[in-house]
C-alpha atoms as a PDB file:
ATOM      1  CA  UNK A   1      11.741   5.791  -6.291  1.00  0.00           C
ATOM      2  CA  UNK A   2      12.811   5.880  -2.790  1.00  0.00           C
ATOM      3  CA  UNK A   3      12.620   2.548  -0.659  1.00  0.00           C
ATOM      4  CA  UNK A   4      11.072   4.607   2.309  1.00  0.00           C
ATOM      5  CA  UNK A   5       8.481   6.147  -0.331  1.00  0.00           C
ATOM      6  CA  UNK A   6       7.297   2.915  -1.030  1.00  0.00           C
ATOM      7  CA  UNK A   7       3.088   1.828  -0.891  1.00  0.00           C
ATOM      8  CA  UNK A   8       3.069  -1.496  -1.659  1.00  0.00           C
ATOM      9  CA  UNK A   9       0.011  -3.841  -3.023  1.00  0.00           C
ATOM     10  CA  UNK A  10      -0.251  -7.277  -2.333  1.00  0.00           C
ATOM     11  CA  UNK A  11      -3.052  -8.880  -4.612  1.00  0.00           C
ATOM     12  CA  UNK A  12      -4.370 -12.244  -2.792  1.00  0.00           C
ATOM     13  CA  UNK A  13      -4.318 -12.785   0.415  1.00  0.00           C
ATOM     14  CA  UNK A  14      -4.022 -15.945   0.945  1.00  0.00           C
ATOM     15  CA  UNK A  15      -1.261 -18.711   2.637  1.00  0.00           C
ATOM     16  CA  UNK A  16       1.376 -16.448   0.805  1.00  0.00           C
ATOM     17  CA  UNK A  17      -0.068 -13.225   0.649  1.00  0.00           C
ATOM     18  CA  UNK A  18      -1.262 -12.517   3.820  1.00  0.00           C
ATOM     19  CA  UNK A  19       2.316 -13.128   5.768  1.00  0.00           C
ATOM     20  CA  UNK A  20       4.398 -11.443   2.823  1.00  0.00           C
ATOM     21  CA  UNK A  21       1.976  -8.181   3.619  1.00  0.00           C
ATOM     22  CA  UNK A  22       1.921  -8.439   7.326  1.00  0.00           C
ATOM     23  CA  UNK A  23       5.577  -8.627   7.056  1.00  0.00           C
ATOM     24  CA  UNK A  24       6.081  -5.651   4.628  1.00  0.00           C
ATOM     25  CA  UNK A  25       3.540  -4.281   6.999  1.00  0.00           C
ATOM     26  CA  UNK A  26       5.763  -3.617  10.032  1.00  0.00           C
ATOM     27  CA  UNK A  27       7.989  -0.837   7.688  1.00  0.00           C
ATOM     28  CA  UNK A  28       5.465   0.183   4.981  1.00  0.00           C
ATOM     29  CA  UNK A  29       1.913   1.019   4.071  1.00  0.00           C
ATOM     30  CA  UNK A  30       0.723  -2.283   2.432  1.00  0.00           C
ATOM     31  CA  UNK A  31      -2.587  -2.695   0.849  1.00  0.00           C
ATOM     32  CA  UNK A  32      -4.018  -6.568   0.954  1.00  0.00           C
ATOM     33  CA  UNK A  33      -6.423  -6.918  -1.963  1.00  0.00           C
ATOM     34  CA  UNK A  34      -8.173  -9.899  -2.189  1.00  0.00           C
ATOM     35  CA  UNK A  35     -11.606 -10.416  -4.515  1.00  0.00           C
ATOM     36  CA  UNK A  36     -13.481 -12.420  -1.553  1.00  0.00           C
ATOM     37  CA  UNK A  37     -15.604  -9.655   0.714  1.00  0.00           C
ATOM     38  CA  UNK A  38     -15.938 -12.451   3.181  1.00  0.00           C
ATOM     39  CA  UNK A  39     -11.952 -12.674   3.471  1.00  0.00           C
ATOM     40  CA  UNK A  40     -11.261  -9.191   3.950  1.00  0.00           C
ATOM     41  CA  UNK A  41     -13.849  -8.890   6.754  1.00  0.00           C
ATOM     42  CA  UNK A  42     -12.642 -11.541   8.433  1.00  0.00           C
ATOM     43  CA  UNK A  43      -9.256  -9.396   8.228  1.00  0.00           C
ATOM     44  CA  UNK A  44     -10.587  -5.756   8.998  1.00  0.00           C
ATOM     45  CA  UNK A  45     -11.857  -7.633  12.289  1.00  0.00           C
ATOM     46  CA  UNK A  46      -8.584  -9.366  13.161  1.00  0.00           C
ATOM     47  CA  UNK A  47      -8.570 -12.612  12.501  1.00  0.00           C
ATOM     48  CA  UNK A  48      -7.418 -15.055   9.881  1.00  0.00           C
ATOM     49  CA  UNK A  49      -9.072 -18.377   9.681  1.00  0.00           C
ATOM     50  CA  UNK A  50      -6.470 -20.019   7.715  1.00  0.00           C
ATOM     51  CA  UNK A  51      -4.034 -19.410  10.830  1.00  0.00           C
ATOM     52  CA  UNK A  52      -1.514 -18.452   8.936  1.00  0.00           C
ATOM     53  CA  UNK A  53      -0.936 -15.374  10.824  1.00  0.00           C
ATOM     54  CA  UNK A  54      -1.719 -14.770  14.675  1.00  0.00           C
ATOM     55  CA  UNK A  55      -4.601 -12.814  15.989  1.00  0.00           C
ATOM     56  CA  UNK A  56      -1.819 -10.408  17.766  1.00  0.00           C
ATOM     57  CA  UNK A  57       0.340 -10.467  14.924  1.00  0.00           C
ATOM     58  CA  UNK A  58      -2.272  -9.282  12.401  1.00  0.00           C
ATOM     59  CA  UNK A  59      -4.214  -6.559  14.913  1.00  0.00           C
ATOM     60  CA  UNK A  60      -0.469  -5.488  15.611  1.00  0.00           C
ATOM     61  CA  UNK A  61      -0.088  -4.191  12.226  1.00  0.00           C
ATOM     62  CA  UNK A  62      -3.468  -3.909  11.274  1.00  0.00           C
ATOM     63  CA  UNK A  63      -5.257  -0.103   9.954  1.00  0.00           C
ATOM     64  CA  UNK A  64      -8.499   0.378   9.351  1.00  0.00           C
ATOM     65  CA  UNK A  65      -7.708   3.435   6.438  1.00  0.00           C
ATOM     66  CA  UNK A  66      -4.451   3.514   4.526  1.00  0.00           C
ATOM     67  CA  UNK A  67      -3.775   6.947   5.457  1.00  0.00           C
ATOM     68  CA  UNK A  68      -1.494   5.593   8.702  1.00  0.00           C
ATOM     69  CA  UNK A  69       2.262   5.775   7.751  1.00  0.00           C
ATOM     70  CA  UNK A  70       2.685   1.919   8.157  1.00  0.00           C
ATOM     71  CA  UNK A  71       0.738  -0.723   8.826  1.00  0.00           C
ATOM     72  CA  UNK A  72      -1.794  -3.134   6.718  1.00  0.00           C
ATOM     73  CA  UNK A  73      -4.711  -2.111   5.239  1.00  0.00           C
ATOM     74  CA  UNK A  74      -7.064  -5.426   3.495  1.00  0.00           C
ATOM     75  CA  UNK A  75      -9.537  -4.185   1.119  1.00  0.00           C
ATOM     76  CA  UNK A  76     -11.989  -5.625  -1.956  1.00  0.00           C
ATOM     77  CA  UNK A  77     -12.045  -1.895  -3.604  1.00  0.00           C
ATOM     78  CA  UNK A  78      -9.682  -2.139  -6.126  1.00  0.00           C
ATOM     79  CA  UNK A  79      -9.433   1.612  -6.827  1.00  0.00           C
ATOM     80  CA  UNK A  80      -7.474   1.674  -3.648  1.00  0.00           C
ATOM     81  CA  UNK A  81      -4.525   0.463  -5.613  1.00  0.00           C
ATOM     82  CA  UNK A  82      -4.006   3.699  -7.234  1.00  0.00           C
ATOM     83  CA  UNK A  83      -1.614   4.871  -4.397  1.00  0.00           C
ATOM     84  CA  UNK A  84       0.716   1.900  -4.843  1.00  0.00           C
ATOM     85  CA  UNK A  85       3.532   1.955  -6.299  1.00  0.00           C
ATOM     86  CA  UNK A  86       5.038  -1.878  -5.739  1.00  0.00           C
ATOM     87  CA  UNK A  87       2.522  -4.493  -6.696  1.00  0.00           C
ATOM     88  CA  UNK A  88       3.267  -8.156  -5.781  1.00  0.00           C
ATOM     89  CA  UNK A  89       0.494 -10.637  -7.063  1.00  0.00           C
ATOM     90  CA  UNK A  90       0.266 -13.901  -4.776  1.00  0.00           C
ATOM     91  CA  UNK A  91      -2.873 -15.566  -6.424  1.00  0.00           C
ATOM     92  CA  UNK A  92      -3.577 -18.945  -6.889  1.00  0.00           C
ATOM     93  CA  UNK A  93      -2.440 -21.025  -9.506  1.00  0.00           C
ATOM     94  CA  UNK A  94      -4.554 -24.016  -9.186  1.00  0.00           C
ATOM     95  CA  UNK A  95      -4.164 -27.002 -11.741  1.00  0.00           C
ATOM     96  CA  UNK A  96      -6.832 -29.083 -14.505  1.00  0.00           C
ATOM     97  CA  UNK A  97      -7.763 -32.718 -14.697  1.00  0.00           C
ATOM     98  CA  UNK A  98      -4.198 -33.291 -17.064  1.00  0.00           C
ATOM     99  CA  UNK A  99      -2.035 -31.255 -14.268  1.00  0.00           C
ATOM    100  CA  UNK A 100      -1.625 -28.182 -16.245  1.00  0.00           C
ATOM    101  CA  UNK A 101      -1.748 -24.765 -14.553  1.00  0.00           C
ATOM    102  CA  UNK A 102      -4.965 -22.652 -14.662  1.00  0.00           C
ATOM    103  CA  UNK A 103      -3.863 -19.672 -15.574  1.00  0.00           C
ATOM    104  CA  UNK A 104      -7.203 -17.361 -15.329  1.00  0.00           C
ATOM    105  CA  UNK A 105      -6.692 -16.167 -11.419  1.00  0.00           C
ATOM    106  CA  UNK A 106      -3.135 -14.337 -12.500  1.00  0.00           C
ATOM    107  CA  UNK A 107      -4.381 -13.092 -15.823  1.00  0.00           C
ATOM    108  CA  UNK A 108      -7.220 -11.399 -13.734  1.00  0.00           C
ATOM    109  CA  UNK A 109      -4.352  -9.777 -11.237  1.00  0.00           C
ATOM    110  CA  UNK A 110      -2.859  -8.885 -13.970  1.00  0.00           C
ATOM    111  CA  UNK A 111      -5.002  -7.261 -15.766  1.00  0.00           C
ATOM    112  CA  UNK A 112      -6.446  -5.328 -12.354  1.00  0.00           C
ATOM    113  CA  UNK A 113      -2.516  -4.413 -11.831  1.00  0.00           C
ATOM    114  CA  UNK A 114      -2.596  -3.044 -15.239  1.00  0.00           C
ATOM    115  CA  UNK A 115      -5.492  -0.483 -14.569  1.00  0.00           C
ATOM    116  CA  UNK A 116      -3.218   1.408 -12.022  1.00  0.00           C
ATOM    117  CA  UNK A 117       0.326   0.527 -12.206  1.00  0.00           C
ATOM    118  CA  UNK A 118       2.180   4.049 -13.539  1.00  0.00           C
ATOM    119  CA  UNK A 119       5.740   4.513 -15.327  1.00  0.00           C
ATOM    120  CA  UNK A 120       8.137   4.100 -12.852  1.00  0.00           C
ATOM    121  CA  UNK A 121       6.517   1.586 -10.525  1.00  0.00           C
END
């Protein structure tokens, strides 16, 4: 695979998610998934209320389709995934009542990464 043929997925968009995919945003076609409808909304229309990323920042690579060469494209349809090809999981990782990690967010990446990831990816 060629760098510049790259789609790239970014599962979670949260404090690290959302500036890793504006970032890879300014050279490649990233799709933002993130489970919460309310989230991605709140992204489609510009803004991130966690202020982690600027209102200019995130409209300046912002699409509204992923057909646009580059640019970032948040979305809660996970078939969308399909026509990546790099797939970077930033999901929580919260921890219990004895300080152990909750794994159940990543498993559930995972397994959504599973249902499209191809050979060669």
């Amino acid at each position: 695979m060629k760098l510049e043929e790259s789609k790239i997925a970014i599962i979670g968009l949260g404090y690290v998610g959302l500036p890793l995919a504006v970032a890879f945003a300014e050279k490649y076609p990233v799709i933002g998934y993130d489970i919460n409808p309310e989230r991605v909304k709140q992204l489609l229309n510009g803004t991130d209320s966690t202020l982690e990323i600027s209102e200019k920042y995130l409209k300046s690579v912002l699409k509204q389709n992923y057909s646009e060469k580059n640019g970032f494209y948040p979305t809660i349809n996970k078939s969308e995934l399909a026509q990546c090809n790099i797939f970077i999981v930033t999901v929580p990782t919260p921890t219990d009542k004895h300080n152990r990690p909750v794994l159940l967010p990543m498993i559930k990446a995972s397994e959504t990464v599973a249902e499209f990831i191809k050979k060669g990816d």
